[in-house]
C-alpha atoms as a PDB file:
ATOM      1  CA  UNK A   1     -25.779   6.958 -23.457  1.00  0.00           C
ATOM      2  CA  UNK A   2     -24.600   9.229 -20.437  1.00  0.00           C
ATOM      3  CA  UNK A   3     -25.425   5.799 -17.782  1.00  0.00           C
ATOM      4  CA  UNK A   4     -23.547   3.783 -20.048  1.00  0.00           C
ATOM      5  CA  UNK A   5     -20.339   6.184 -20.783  1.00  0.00           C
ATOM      6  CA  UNK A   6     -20.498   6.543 -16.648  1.00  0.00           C
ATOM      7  CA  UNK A   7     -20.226   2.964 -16.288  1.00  0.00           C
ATOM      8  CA  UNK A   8     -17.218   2.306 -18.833  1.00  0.00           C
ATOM      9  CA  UNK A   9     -15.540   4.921 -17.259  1.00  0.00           C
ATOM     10  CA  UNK A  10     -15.527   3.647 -13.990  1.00  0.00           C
ATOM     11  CA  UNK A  11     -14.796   0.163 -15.578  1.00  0.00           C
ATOM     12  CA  UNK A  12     -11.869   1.401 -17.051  1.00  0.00           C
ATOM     13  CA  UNK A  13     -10.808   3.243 -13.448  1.00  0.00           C
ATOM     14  CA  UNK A  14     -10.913  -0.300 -11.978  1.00  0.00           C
ATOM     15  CA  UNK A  15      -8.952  -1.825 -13.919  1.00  0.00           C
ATOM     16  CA  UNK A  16      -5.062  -2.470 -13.860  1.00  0.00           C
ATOM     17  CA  UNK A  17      -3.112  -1.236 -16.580  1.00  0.00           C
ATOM     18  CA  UNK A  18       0.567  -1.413 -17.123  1.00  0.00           C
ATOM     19  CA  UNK A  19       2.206   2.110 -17.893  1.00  0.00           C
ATOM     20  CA  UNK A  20       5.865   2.839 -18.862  1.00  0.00           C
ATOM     21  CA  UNK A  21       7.461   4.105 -15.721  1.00  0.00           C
ATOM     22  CA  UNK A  22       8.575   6.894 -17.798  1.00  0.00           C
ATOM     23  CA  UNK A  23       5.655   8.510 -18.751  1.00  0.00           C
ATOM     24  CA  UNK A  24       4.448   8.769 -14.905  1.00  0.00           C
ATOM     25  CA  UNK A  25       5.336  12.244 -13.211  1.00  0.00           C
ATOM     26  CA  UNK A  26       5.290  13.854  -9.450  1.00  0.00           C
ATOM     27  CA  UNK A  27       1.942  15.150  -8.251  1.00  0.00           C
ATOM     28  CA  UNK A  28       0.314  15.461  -4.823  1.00  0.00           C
ATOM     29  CA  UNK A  29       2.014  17.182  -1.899  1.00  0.00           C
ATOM     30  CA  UNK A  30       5.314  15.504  -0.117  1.00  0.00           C
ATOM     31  CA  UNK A  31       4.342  12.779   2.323  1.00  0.00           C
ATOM     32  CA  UNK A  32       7.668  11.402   3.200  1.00  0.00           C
ATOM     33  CA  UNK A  33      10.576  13.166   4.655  1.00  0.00           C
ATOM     34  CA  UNK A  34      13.590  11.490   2.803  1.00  0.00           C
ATOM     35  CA  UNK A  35      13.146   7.536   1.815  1.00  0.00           C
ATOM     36  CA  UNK A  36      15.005   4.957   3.627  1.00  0.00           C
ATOM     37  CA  UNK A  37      17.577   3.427   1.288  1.00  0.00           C
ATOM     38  CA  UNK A  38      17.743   0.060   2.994  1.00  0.00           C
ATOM     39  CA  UNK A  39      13.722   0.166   2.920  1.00  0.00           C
ATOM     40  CA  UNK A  40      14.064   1.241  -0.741  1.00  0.00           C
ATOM     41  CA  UNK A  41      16.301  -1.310  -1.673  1.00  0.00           C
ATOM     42  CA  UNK A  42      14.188  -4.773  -0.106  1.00  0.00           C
ATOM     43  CA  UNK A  43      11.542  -3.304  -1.393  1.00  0.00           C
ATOM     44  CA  UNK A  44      12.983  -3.313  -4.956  1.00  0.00           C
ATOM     45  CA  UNK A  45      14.218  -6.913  -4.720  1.00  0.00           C
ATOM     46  CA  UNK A  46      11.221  -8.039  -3.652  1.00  0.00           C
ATOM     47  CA  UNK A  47      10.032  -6.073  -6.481  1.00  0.00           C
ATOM     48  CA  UNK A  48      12.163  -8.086  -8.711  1.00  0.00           C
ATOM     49  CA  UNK A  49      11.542 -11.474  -6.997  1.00  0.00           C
ATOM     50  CA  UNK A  50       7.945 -11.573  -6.765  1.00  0.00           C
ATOM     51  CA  UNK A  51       6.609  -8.415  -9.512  1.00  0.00           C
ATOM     52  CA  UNK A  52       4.601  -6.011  -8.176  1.00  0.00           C
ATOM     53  CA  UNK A  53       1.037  -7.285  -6.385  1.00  0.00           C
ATOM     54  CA  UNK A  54      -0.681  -4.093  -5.811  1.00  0.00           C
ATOM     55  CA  UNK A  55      -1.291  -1.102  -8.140  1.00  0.00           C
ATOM     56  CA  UNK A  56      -0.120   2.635  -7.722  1.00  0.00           C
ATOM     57  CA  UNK A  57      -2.758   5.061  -8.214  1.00  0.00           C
ATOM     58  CA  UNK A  58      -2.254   7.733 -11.148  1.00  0.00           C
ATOM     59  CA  UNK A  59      -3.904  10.473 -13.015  1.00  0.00           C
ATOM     60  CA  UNK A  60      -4.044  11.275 -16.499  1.00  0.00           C
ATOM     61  CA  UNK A  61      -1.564  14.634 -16.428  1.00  0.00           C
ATOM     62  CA  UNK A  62      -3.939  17.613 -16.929  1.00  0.00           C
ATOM     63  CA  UNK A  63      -1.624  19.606 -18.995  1.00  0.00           C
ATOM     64  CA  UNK A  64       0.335  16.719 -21.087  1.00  0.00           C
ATOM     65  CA  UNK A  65      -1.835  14.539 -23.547  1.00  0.00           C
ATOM     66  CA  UNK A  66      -0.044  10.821 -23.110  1.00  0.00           C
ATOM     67  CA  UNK A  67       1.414  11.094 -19.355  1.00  0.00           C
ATOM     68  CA  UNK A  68       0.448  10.641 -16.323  1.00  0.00           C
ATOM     69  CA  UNK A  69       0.617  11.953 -12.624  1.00  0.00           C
ATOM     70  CA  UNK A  70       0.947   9.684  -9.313  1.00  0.00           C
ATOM     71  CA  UNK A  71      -1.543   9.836  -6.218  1.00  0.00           C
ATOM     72  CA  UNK A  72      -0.022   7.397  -4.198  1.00  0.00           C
ATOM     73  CA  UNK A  73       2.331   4.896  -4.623  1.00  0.00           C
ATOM     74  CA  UNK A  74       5.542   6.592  -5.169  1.00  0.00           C
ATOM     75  CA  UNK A  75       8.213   4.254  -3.424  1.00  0.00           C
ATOM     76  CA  UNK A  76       6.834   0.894  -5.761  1.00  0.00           C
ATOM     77  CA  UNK A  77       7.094   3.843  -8.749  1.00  0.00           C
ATOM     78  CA  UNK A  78      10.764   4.968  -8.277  1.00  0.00           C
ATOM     79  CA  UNK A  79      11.369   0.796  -7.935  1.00  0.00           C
ATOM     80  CA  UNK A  80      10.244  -0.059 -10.740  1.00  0.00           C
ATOM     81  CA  UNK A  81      11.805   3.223 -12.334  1.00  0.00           C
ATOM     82  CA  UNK A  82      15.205   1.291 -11.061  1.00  0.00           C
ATOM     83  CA  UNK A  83      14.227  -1.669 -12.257  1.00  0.00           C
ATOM     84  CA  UNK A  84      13.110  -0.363 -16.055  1.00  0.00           C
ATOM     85  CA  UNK A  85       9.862  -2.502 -15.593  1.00  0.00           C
ATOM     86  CA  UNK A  86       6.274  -1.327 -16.475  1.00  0.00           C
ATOM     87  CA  UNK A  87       4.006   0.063 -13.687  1.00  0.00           C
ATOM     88  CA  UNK A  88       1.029  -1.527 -13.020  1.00  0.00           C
ATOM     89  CA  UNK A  89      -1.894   1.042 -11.817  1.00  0.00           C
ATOM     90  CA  UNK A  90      -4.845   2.279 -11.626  1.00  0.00           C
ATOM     91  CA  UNK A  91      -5.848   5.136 -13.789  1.00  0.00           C
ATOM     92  CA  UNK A  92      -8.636   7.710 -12.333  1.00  0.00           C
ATOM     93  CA  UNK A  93      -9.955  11.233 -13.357  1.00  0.00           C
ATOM     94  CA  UNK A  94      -9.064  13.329 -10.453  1.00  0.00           C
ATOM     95  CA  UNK A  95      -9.420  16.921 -10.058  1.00  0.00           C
ATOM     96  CA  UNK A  96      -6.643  18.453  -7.469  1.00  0.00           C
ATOM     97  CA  UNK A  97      -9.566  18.145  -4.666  1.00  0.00           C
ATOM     98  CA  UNK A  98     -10.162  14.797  -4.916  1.00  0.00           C
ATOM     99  CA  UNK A  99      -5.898  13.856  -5.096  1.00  0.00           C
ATOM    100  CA  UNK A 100      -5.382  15.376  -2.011  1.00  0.00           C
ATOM    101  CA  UNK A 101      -8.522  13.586  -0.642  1.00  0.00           C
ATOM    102  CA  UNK A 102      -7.166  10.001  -2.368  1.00  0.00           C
ATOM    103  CA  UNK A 103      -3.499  11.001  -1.264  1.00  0.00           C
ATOM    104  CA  UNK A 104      -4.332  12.067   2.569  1.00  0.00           C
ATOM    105  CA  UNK A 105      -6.708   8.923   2.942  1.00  0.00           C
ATOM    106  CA  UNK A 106      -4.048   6.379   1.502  1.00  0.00           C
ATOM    107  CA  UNK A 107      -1.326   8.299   4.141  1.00  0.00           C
ATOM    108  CA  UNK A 108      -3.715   7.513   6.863  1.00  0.00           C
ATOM    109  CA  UNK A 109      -3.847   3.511   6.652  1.00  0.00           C
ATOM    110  CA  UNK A 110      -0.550   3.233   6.778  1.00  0.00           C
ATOM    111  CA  UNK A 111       1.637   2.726   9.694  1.00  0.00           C
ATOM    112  CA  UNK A 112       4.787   4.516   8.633  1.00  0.00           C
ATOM    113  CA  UNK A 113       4.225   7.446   8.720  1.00  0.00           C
ATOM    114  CA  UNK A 114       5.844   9.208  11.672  1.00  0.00           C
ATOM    115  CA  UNK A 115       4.150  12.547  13.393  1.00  0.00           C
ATOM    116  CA  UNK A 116       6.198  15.288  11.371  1.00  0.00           C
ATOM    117  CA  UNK A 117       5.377  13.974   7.991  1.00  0.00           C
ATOM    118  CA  UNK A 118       1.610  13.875   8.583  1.00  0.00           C
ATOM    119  CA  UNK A 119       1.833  17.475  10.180  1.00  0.00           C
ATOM    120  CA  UNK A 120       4.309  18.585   7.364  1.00  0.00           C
ATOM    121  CA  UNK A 121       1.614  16.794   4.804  1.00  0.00           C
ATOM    122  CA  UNK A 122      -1.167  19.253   6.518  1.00  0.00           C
ATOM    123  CA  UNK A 123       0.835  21.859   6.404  1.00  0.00           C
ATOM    124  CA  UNK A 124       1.561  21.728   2.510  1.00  0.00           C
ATOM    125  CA  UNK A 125      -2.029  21.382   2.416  1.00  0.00           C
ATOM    126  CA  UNK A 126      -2.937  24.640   4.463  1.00  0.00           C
ATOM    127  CA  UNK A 127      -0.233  26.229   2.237  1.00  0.00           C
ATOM    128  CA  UNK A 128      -1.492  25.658  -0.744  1.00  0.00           C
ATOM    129  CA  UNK A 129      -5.000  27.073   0.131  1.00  0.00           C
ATOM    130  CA  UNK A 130      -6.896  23.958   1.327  1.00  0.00           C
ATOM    131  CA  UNK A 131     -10.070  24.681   3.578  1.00  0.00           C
ATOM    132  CA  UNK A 132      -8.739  23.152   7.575  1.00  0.00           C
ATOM    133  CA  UNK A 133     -11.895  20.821   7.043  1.00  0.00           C
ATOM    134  CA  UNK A 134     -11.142  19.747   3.711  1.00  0.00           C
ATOM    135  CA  UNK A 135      -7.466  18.657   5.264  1.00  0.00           C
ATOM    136  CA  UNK A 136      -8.924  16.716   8.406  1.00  0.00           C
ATOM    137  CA  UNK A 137     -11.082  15.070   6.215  1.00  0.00           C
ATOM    138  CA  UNK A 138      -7.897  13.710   3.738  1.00  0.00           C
ATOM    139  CA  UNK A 139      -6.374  12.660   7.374  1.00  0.00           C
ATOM    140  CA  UNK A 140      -9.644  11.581   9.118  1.00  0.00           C
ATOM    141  CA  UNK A 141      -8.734  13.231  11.686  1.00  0.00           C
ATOM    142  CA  UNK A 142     -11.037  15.888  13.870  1.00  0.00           C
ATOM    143  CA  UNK A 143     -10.248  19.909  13.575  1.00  0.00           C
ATOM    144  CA  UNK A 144      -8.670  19.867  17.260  1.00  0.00           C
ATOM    145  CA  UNK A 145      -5.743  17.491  16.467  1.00  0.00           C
ATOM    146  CA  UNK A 146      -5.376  19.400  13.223  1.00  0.00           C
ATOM    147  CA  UNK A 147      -5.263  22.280  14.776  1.00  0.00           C
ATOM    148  CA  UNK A 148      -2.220  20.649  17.091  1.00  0.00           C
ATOM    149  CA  UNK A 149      -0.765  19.230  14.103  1.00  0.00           C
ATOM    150  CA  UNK A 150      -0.472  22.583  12.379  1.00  0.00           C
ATOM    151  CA  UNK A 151       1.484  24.146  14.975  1.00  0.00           C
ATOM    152  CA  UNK A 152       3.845  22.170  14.242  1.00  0.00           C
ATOM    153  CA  UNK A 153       4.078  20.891  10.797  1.00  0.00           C
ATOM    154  CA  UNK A 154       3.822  25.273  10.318  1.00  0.00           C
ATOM    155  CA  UNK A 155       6.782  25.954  12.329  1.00  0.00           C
ATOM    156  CA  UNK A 156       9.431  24.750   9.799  1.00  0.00           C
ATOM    157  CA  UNK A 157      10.217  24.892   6.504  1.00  0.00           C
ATOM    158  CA  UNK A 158      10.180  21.516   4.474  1.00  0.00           C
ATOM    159  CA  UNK A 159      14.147  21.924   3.499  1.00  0.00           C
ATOM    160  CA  UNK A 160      14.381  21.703   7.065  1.00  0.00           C
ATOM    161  CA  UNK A 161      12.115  18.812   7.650  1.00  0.00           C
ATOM    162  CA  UNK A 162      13.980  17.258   4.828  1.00  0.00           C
ATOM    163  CA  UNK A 163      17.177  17.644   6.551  1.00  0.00           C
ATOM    164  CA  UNK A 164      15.700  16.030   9.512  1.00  0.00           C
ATOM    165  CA  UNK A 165      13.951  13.334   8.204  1.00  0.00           C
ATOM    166  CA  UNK A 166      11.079  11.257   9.605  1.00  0.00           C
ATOM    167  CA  UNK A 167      12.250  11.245  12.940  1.00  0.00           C
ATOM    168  CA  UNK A 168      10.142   7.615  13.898  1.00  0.00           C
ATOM    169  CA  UNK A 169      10.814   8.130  17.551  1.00  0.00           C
ATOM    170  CA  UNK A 170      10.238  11.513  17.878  1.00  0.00           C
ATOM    171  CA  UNK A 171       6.403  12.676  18.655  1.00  0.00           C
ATOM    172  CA  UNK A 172       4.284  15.855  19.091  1.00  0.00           C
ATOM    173  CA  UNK A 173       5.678  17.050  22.687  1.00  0.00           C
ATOM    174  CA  UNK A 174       9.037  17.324  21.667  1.00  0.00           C
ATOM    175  CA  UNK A 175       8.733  18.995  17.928  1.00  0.00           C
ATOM    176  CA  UNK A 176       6.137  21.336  19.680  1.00  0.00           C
ATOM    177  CA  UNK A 177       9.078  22.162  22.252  1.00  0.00           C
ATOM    178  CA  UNK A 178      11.501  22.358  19.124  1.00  0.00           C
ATOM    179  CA  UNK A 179       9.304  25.075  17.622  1.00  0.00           C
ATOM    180  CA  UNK A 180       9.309  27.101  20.988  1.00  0.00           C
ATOM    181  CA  UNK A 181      13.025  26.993  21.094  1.00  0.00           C
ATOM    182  CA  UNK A 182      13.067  28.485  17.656  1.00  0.00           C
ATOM    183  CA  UNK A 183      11.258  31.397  18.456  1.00  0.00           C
ATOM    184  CA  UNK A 184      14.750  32.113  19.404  1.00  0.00           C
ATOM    185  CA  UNK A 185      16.161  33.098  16.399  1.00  0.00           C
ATOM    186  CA  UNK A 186      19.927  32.404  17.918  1.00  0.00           C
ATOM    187  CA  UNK A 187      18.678  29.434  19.015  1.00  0.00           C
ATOM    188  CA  UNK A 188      17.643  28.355  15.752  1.00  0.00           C
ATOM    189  CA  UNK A 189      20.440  29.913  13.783  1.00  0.00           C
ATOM    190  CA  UNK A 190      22.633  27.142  16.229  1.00  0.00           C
ATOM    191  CA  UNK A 191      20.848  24.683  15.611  1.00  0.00           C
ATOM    192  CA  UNK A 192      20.690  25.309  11.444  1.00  0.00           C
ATOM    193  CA  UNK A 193      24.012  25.852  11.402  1.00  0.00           C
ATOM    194  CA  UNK A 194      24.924  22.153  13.070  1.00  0.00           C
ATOM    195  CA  UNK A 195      22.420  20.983  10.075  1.00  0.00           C
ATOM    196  CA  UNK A 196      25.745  22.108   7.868  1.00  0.00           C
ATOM    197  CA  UNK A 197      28.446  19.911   9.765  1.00  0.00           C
ATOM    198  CA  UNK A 198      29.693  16.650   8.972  1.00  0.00           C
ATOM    199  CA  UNK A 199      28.562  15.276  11.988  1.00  0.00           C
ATOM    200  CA  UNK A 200      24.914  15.906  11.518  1.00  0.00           C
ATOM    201  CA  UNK A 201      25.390  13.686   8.099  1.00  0.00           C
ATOM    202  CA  UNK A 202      26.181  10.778  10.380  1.00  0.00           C
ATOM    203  CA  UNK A 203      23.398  10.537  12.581  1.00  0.00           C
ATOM    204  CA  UNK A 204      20.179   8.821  11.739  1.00  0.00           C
ATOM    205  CA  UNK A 205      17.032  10.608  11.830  1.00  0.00           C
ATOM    206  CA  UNK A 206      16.229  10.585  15.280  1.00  0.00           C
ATOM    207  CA  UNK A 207      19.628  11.746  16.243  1.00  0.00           C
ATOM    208  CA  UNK A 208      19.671  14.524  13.956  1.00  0.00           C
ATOM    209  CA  UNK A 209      16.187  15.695  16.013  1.00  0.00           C
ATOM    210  CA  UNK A 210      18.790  15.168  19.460  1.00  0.00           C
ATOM    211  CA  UNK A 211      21.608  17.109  18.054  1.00  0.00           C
ATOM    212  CA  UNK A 212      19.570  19.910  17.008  1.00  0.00           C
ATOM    213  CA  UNK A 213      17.114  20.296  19.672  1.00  0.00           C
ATOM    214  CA  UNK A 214      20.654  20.130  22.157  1.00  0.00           C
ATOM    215  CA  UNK A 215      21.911  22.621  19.723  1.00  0.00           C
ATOM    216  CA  UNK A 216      19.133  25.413  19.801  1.00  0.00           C
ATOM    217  CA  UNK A 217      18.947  25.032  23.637  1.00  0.00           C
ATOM    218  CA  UNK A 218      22.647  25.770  23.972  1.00  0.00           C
ATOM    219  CA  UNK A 219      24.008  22.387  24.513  1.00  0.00           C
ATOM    220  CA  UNK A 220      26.686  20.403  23.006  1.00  0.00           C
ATOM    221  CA  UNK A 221      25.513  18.334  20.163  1.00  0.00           C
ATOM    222  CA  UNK A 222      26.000  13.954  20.706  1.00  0.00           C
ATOM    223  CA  UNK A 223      28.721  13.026  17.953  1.00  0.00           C
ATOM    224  CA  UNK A 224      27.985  11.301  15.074  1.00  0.00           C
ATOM    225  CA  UNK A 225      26.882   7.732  16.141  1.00  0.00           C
ATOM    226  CA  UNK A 226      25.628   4.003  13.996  1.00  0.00           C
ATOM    227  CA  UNK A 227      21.738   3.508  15.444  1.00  0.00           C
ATOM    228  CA  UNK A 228      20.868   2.640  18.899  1.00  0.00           C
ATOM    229  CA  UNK A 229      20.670  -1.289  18.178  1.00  0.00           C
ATOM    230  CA  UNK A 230      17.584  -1.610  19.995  1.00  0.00           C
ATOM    231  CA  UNK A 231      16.136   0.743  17.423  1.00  0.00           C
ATOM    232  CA  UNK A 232      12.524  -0.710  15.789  1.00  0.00           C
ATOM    233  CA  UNK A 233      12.789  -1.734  11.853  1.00  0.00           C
ATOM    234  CA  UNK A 234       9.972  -1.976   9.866  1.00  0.00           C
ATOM    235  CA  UNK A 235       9.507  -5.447   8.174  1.00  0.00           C
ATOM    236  CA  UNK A 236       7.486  -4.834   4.538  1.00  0.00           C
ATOM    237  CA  UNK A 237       5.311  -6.777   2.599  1.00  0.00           C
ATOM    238  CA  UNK A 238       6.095  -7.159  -1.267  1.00  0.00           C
ATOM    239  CA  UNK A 239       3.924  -3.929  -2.260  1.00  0.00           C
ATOM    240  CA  UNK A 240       5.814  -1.843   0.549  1.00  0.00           C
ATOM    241  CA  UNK A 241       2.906  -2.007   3.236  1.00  0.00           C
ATOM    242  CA  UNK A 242       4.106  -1.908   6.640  1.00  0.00           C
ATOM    243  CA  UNK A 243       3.415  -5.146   8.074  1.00  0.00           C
ATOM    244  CA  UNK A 244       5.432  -5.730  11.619  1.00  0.00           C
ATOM    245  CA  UNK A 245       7.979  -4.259  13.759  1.00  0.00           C
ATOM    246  CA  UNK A 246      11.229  -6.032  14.640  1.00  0.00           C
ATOM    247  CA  UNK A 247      13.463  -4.741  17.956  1.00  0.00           C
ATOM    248  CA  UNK A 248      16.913  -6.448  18.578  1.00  0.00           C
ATOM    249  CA  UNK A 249      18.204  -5.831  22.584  1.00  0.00           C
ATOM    250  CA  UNK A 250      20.455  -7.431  24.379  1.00  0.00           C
ATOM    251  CA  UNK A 251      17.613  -9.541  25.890  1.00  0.00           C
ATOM    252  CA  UNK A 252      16.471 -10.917  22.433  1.00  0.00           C
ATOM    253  CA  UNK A 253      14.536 -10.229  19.541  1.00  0.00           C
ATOM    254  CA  UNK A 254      10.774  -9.196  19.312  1.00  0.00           C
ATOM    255  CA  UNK A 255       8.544  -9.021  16.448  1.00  0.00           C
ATOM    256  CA  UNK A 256       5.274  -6.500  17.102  1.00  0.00           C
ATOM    257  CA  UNK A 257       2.130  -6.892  14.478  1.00  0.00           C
ATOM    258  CA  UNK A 258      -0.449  -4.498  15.266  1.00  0.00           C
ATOM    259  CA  UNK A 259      -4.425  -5.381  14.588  1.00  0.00           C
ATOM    260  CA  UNK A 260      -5.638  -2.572  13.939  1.00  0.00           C
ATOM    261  CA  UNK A 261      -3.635  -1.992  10.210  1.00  0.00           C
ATOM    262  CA  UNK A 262      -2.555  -6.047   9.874  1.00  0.00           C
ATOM    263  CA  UNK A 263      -5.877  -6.928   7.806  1.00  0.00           C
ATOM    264  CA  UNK A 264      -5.929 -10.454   9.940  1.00  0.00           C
ATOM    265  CA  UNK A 265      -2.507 -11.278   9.282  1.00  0.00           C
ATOM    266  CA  UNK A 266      -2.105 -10.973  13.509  1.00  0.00           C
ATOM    267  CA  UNK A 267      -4.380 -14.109  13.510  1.00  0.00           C
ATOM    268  CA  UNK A 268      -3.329 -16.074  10.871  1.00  0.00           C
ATOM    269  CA  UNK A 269       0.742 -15.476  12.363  1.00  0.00           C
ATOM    270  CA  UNK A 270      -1.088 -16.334  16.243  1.00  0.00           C
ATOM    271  CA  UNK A 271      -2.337 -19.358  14.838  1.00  0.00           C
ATOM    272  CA  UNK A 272       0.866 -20.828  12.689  1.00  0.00           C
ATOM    273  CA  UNK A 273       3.377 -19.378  15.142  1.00  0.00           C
ATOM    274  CA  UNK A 274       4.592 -22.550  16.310  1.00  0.00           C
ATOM    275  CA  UNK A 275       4.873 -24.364  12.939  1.00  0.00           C
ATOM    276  CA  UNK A 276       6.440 -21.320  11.370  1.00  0.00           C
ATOM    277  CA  UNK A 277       9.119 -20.767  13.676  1.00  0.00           C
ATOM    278  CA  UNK A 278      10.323 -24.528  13.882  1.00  0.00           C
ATOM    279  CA  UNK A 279      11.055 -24.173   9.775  1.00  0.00           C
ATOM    280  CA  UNK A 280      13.042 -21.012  11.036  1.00  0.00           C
ATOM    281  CA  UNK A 281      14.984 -22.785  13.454  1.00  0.00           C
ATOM    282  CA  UNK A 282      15.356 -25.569  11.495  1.00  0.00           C
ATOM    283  CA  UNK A 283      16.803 -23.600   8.799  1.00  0.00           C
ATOM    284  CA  UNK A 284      18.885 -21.422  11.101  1.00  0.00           C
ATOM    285  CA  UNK A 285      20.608 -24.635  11.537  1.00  0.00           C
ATOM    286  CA  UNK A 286      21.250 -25.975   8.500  1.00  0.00           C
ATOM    287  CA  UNK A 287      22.792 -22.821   7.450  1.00  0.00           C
ATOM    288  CA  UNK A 288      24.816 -22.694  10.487  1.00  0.00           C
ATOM    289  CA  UNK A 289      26.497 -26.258  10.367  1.00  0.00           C
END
């Protein structure tokens, strides 16, 4: 009896179910510094076009008979929150050990993810009383770059990050300087007060790093500014995986999809490349005469 409830259980953890939106709550730790609302929104019409292809991962809630708790998954959620359809997911028993593990491994296959919120993810981790081998394990990553990862993700508080943002462009060297500057506490009293002005509300992410890291060194802060237009977007598949890069310069446009996260998809593009971007052109055209 014990084999066969085991196996119906983890029948019923592979399959898909469809739960109302509403009856899903927050759990896990904060992976992403602020959403992108131009991300959010493609990936809700695409929501809309095409339904949702791949599941969200949830937990029954441990305290509330009849809900539920999300793992991973949280962008297609608040989507489909926006869209008043169903979720479809799957539905696991998972102690808080084994969401973090779940949540931290999901967090490392995707692309996304920029330096800060993986060392602000560890450092939520750490925070809450997590074991340091416990959290390289949920990032697959060794104790050494944890270790580096620490000393930074502990050096500011998440409102702060949040203010920030993901800050794509912005990588270990220069948040590790950041934290050195704000061992200054004028330095980083400047630089939280600039977080206050309207001009900080009209910088993207990365600028808002520039303007404060000029502030807490003394300098003046760049004014408000629209993106560099040479500035990388993400291009998304219909369940919100990162699947390319696009850059626009002045020289032309270029389109970047990695191997190592692309599944094959590199290949498969290599091969129809030609074909493909002939019914581009050809519709570039038609739309243009």
């Amino acid at each position: 009896m014990g084999a066969l409830q085991s196996s119906l259980t983890k029948l019923q953890e592979s399959a898909v179910q469809e739960i109302d939106a509403a009856l899903i709550e927050d759990a896990g730790f904060e992976d992403r510094l602020g959403t992108d609302p131009v991300a959010q929104r493609q990936l809700q019409e695409s929501l809309s076009t095409y339904g949702q292809q791949v599941p969200v991962l949830l937990r029954p809630h441990p305290k509330k008979p009849g809900r539920f708790e999300i793992v991973y998954g949280r962008r297609r959620l608040a989507a489909l929150k926006a869209l008043g359809q169903p979720v479809k997911a799957m539905v696991r028993q998972l102690d808080d050990h084994a969401l973090v593990m779940a949540q931290g491994q999901e967090n490392t296959s995707r692309q996304d993810l920029s330096f800060i919120e993986k060392a602000s993810f560890a450092a939520q981790l750490k925070d809450a009383g997590y074991e340091r081998q416990t959290i390289a394990d949920a990032l697959s990553i060794d104790l050494p770059m944890l270790s580096r990862m620490l000393k930074v993700g502990e050096s500011f508080s998440l409102d702060f990050l949040r203010l920030i943002g993901s800050a794509p462009g912005i990588g270990r060297d220069r948040w590790l300087a950041l934290s050195k500057l704000f061992e200054d506490p004028a330095a980083k009293s400047r630089a939280n007060t600039f977080t206050r002005s309207p001009d900080f509300s009209g910088l993207d992410s990365d600028a808002r790093f520039d303007a404060v890291f000029a502030r807490a060194t003394g300098k003046a802060a760049p004014k408000s500014k629209a993106p560099a237009p040479d500035k990388p977007r993400t291009l998304r598949s219909t369940d919100g995986k990162a699947i390319a890069d696009i850059r626009s310069t002045k020289k032309g446009v270029t389109l970047n999809v990695t191997a190592r996260a692309s599944e094959g998809f590199d290949t498969w593009l290599n091969d129809h490349a030609e074909t493909l971007l002939q019914e581009i052109h050809d519709r570039w055209q038609k739309e243009r005469s």
